[in-house]
Protein backbone atom coordinates (compact mmCIF):
# COMPACT_ATOMS: atom_id res chain seq x y z
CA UNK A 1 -35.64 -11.84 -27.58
CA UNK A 2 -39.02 -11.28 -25.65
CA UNK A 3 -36.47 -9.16 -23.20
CA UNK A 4 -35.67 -7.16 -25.88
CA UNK A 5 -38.31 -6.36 -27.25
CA UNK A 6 -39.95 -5.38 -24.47
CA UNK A 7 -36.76 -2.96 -23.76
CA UNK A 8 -37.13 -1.41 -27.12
CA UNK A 9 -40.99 -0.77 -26.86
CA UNK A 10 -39.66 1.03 -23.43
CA UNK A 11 -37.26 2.93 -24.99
CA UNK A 12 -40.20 4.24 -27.64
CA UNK A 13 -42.52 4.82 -25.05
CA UNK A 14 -39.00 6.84 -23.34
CA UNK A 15 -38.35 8.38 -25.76
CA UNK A 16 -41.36 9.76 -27.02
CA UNK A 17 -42.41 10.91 -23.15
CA UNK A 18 -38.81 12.86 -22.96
CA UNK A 19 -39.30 14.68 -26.84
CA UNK A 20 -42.39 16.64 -24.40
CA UNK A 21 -40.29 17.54 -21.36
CA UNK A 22 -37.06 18.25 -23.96
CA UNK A 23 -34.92 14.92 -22.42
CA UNK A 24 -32.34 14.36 -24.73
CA UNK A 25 -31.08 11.27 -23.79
CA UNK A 26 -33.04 8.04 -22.57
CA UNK A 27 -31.45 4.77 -21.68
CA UNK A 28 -32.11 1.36 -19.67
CA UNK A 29 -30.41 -1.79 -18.99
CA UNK A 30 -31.51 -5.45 -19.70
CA UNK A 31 -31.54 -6.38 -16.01
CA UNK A 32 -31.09 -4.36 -13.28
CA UNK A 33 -30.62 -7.41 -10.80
CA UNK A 34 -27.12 -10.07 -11.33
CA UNK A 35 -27.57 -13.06 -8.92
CA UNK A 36 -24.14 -15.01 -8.16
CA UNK A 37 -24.57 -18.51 -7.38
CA UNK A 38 -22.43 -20.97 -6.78
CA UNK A 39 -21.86 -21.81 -10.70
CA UNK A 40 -21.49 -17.99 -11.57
CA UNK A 41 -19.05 -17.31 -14.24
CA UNK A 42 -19.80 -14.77 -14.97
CA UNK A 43 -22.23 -12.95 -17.71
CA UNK A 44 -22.96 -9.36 -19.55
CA UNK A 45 -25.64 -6.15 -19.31
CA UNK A 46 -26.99 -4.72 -22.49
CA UNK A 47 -27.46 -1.17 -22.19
CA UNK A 48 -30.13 0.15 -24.58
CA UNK A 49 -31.02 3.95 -24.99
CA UNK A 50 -32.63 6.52 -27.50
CA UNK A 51 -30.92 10.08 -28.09
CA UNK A 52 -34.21 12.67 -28.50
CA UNK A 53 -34.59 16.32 -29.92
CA UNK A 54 -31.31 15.88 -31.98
CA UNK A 55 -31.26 17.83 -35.22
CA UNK A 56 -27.81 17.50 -37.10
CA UNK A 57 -26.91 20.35 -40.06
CA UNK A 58 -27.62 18.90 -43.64
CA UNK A 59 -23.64 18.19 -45.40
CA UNK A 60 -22.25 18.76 -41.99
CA UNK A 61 -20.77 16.41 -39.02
CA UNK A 62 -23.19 15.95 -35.74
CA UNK A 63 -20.48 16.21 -33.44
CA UNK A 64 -22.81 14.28 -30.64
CA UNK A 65 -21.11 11.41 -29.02
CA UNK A 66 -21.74 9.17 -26.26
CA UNK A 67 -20.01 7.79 -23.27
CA UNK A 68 -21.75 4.77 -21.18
CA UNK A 69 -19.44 4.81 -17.22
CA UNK A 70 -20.49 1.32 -15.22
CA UNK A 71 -18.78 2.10 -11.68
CA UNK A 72 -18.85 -0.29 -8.78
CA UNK A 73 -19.66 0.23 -5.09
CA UNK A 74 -16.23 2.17 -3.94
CA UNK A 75 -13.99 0.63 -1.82
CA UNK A 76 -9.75 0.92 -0.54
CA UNK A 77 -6.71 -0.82 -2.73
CA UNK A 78 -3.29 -1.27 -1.25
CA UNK A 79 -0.81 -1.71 -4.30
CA UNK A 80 2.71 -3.07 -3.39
CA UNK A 81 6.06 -3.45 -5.02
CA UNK A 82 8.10 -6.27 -5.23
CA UNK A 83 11.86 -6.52 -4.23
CA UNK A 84 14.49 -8.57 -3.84
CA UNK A 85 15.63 -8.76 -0.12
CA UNK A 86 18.54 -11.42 0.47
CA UNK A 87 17.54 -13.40 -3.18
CA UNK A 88 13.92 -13.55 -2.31
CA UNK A 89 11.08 -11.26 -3.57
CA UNK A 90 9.24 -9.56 -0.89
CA UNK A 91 6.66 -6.65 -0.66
CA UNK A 92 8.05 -3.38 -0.39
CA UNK A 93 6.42 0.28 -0.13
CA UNK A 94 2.90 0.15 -0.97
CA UNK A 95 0.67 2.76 -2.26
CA UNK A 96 -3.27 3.01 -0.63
CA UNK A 97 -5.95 4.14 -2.66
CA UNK A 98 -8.78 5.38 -1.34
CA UNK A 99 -12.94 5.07 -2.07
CA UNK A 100 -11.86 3.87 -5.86
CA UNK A 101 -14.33 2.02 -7.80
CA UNK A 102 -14.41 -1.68 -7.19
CA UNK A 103 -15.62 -1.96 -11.00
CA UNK A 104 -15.05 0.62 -13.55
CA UNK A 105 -15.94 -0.12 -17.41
CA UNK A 106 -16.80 2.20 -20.08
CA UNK A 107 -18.17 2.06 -23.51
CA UNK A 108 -18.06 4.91 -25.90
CA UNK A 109 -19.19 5.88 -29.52
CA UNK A 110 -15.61 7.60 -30.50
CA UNK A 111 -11.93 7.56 -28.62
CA UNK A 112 -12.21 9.23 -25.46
CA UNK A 113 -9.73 11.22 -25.92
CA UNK A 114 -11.30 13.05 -28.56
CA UNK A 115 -14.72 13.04 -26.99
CA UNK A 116 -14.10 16.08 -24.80
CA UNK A 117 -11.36 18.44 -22.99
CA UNK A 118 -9.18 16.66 -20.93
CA UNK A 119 -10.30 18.93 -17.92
CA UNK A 120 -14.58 17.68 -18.73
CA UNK A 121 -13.20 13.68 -18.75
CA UNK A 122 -11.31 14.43 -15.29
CA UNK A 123 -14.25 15.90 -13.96
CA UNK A 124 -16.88 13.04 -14.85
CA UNK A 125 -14.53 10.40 -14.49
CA UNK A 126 -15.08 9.00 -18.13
CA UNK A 127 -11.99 6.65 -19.17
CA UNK A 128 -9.32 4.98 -17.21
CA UNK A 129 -6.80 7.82 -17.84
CA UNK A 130 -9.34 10.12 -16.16
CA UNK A 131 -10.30 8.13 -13.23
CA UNK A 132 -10.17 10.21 -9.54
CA UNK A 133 -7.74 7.61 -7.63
CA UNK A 134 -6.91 9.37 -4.28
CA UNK A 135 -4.42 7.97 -1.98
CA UNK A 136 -4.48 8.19 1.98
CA UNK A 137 -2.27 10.49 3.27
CA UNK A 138 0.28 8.07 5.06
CA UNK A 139 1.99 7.00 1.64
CA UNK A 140 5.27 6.16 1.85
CA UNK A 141 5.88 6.12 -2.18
CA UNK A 142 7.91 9.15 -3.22
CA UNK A 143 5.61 11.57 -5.59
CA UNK A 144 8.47 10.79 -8.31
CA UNK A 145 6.89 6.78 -7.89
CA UNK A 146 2.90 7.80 -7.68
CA UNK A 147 2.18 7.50 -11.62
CA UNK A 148 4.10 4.07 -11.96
CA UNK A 149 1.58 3.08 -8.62
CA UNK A 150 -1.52 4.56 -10.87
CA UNK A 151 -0.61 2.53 -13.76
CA UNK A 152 0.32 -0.56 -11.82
CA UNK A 153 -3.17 0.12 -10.16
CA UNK A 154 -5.12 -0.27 -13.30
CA UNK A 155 -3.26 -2.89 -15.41
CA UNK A 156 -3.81 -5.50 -12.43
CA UNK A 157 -7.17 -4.43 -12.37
CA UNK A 158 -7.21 -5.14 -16.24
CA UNK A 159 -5.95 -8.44 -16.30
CA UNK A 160 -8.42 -9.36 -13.75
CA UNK A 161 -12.00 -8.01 -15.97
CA UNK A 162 -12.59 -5.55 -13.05
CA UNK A 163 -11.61 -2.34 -15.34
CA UNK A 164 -11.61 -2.03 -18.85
CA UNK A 165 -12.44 0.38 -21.76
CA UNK A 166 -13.97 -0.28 -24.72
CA UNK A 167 -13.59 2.38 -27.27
CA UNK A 168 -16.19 3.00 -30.33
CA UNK A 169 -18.22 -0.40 -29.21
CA UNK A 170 -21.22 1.62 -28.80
CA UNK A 171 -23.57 0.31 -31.55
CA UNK A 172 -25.91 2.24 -33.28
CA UNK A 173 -29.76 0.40 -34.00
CA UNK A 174 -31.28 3.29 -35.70
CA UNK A 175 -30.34 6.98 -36.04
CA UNK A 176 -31.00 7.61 -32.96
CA UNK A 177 -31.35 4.26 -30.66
CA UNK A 178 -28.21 2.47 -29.34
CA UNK A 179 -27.15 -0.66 -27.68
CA UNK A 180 -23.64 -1.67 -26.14
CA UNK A 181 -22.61 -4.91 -23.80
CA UNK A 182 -20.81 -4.53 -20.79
CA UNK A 183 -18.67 -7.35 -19.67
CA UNK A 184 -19.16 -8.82 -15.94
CA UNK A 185 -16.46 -11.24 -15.01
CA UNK A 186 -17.05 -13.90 -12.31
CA UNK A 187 -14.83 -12.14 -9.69
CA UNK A 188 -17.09 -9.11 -9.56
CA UNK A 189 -17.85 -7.60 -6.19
CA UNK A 190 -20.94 -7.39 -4.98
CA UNK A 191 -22.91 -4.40 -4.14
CA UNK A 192 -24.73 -1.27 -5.34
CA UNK A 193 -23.90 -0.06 -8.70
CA UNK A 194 -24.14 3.38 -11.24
CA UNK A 195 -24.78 2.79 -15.23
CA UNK A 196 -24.13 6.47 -15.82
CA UNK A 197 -24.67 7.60 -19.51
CA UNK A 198 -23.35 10.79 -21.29
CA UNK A 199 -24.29 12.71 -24.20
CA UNK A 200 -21.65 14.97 -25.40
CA UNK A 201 -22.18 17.76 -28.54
CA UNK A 202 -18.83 18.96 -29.72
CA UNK A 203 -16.82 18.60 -26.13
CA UNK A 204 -19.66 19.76 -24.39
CA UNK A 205 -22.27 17.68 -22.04
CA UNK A 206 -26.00 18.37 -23.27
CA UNK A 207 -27.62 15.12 -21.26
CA UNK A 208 -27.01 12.61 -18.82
CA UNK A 209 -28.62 9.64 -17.29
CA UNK A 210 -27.93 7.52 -13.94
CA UNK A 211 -29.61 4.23 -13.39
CA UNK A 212 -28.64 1.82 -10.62
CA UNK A 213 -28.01 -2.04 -10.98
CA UNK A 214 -27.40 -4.36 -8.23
CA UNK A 215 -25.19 -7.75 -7.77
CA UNK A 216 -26.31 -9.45 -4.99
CA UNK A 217 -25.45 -13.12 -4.27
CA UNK A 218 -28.64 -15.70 -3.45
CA UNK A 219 -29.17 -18.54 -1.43
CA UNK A 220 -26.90 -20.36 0.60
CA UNK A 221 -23.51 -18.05 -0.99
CA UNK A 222 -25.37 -15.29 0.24
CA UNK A 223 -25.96 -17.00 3.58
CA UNK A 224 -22.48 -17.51 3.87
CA UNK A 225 -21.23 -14.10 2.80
CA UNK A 226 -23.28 -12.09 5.17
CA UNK A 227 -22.40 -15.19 8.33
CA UNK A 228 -18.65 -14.23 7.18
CA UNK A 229 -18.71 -10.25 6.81
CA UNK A 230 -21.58 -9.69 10.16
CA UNK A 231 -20.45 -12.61 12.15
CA UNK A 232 -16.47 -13.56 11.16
CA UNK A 233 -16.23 -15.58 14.52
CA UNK A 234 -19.45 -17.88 14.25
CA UNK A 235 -18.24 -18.09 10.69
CA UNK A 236 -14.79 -19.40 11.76
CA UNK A 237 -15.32 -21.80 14.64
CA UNK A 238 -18.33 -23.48 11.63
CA UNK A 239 -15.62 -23.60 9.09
CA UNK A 240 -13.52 -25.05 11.92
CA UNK A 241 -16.08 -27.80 13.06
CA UNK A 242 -16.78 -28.56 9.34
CA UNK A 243 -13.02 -29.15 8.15
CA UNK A 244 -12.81 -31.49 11.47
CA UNK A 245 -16.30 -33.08 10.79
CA UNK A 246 -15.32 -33.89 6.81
CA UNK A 247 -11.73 -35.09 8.10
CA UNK A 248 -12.97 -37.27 10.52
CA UNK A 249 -15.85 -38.64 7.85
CA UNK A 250 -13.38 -39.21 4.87
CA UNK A 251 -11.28 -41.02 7.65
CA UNK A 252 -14.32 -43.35 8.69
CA UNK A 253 -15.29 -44.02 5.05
CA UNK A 254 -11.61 -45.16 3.55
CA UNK A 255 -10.65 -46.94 6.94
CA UNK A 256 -8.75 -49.93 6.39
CA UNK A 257 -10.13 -53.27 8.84
């Protein structure tokens, strides 16, 4: 509660600094560190913000929307098929995509869809149907196959918390401050990420934020990750010695005289 009230008086202060500068659109998140330890299971942002200098018609629709994009440090996918070879499933063709984000969630105020032009959505990347997933250029997927690949892409990456979409879960607080969750599941990668926010008046962007957040893992898993991703041979022969070391232990300790 102290957090958030603290974020709120923050957002005021925001908001009040951006109505003299014209800012339109003020926002900040509830912590921009997640730790992962070893009982991580995961946990949630809150992303707060204030929309400034707004001035709807009396008796007539706003038309001002907004769009919260959480992206993840980028990173390459390989996607395969399954097929039977001689009664037993086996990976077939596989389709690489390239630089895509690691985590990609979005919260927004209306459906997507009818937030902007198709062409706008492509362009900022807003929504999974609008997401930028190149592929390297030695595919071996026939272009007829590509879209089932994109599709197979993102419901995997659904059903494990890495991508989702939350339509209309924007909440408003006042008139013109907002508040939305974002979902972080316990498998998230770690790394550098954006908390971009939109403001959209009748199709059109009128403001934009980008704030950075960072999940980082501490202690000895962080010890461990950085031994296994700078130094994958000292990390091996340990692993090694310690499977032999516990092995011969257990063997010492339930030895029968």
């Amino acid at each position: 509660m102290i957090r958030r009230a603290a974020l709120v008086c923050a957002l005021v202060l925001a908001a009040g600094a951006g109505a003299q500068d014209k800012r339109d659109l003020v926002t900040a998140i509830s912590s921009d560190v997640v730790s992962i330890q070893s009982n991580f299971t995961g946990t949630e942002i809150v992303i707060f913000g204030q929309a400034t200098n707004i001035d709807p018609q009396p008796d007539e629709p706003s038309g001002y929307d907004l769009a919260i994009v959480v992206e993840g440090p980028p990173q390459d996918v390989t996607t395969r098929r399954k097929g039977r070879f001689l009664g037993v499933w086996v990976n077939r063709e596989g389709e690489r995509f390239k630089n895509v984000p690691s985590f990609y969630a979005v919260a927004s105020t209306i459906s997507i869809g009818e937030m902007a032009d198709r062409r706008v959505l492509d362009e900022l990347g807003i929504g999974l149907n609008h997401l930028n997933l190149p592929v390297s250029g030695a595919s071996d997927v026939a272009l007829a196959d590509r879209d089932d690949f994109r599709r197979a892409f993102i419901r995997l990456r659904q059903e494990v918390g890495l991508y989702s979409e939350q339509q209309t879960s924007i909440e408003f607080l006042t008139d013109t401050m907002f508040r939305t969750n974002i979902p972080l599941p316990a498998n998230i990668p770690v790394g550098e990420y954006k908390v971009k926010s939109f403001l959209f008046h009748r199709g059109n962007v009128i403001a934009r934020t980008e704030e950075s957040l960072a999940v980082a893992k501490i202690g000895f898993e962080q010890i461990t990750f950085e031994l296994a991703q700078n130094y994958p041979l000292i990390y091996g022969l340990l692993a090694v010695t310690l499977a032999v070391f516990t092995g011969w232990l257990a063997s010492v300790i339930f030895r029968r005289d």
